[in-house]
C-alpha atoms as a PDB file:
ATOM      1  CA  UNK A   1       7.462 -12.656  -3.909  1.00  0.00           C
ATOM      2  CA  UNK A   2       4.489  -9.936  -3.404  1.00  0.00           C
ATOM      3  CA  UNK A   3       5.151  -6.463  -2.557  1.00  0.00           C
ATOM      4  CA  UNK A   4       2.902  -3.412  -1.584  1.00  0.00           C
ATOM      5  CA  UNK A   5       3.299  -0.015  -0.709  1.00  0.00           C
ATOM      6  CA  UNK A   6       1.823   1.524   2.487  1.00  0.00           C
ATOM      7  CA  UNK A   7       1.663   5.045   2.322  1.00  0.00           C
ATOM      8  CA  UNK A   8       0.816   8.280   4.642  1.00  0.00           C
ATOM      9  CA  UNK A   9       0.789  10.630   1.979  1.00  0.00           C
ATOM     10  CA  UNK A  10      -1.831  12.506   0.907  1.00  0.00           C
ATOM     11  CA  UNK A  11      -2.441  11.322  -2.849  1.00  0.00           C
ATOM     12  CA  UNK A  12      -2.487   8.024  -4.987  1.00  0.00           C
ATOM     13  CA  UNK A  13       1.423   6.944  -5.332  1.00  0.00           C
ATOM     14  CA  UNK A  14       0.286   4.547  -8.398  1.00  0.00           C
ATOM     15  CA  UNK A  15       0.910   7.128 -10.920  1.00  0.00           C
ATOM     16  CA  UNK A  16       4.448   8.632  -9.999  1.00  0.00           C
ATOM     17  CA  UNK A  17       5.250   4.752  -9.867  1.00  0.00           C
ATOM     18  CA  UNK A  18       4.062   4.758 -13.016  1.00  0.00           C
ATOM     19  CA  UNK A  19       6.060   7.264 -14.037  1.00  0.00           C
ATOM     20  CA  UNK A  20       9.270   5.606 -12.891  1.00  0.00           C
ATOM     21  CA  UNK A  21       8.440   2.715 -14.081  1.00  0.00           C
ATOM     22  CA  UNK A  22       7.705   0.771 -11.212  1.00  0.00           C
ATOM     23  CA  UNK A  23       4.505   0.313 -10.493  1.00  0.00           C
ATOM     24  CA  UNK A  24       4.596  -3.289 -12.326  1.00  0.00           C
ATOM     25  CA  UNK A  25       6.311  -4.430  -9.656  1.00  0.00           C
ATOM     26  CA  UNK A  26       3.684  -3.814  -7.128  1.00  0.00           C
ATOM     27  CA  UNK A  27       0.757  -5.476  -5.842  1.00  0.00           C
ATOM     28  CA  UNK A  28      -0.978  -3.961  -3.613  1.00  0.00           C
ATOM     29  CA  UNK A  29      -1.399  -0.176  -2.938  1.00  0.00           C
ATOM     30  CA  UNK A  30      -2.881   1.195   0.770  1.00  0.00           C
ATOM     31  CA  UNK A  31      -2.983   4.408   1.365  1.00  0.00           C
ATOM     32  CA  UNK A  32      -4.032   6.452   4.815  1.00  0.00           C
ATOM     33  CA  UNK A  33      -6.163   8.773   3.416  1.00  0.00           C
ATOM     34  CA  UNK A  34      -8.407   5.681   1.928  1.00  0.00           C
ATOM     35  CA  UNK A  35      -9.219   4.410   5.261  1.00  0.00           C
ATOM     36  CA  UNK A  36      -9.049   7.249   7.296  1.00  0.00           C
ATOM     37  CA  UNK A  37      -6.554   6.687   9.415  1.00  0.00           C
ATOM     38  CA  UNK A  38      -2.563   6.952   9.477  1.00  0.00           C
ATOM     39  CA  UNK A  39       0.144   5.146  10.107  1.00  0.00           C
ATOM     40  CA  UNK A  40       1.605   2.709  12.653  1.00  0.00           C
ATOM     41  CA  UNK A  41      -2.348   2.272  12.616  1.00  0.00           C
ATOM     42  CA  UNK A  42      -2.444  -1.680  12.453  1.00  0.00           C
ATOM     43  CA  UNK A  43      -5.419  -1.125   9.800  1.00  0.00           C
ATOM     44  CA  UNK A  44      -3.242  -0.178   7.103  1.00  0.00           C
ATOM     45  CA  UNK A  45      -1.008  -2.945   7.582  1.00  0.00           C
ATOM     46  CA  UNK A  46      -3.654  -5.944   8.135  1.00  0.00           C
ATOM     47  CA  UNK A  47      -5.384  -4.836   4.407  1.00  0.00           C
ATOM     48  CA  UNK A  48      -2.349  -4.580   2.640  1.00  0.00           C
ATOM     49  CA  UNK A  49      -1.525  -7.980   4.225  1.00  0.00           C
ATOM     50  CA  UNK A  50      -5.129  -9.488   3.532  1.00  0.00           C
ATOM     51  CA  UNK A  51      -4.828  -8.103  -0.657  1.00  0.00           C
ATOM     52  CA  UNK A  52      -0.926  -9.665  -0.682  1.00  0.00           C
ATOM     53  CA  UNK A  53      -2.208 -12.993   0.626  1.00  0.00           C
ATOM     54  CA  UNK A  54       0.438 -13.075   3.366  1.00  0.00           C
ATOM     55  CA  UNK A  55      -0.120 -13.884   6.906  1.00  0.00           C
ATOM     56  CA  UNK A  56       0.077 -10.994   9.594  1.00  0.00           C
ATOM     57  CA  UNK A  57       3.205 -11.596  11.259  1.00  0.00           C
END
């Protein structure tokens, strides 16, 4: 199983993952601000789903 985090937040989420001790589990990290754009913006979704491997569903 592959899992990644879309996010709408302003920042990198990596390091309070980190911090919890989750971030292991996580493969791919997309966040708004690095694409300009926000969320339900099918953008976001298609990369996260390109660097998982998955197919767009």
């Amino acid at each position: 199983m592959v899992l990644g985090v879309v996010s709408d937040v302003g920042w990198d989420l990596r390091a309070t993952f980190a911090h919890h001790g989750l971030d292991h589990y996580f493969s791919s990290w997309v966040h708004s601000y690095a694409h300009d754009t926000e969320k339900p913006d099918p953008l976001l979704f298609q990369h996260a789903c390109r660097e998982l491997g998955v197919a767009q569903e």
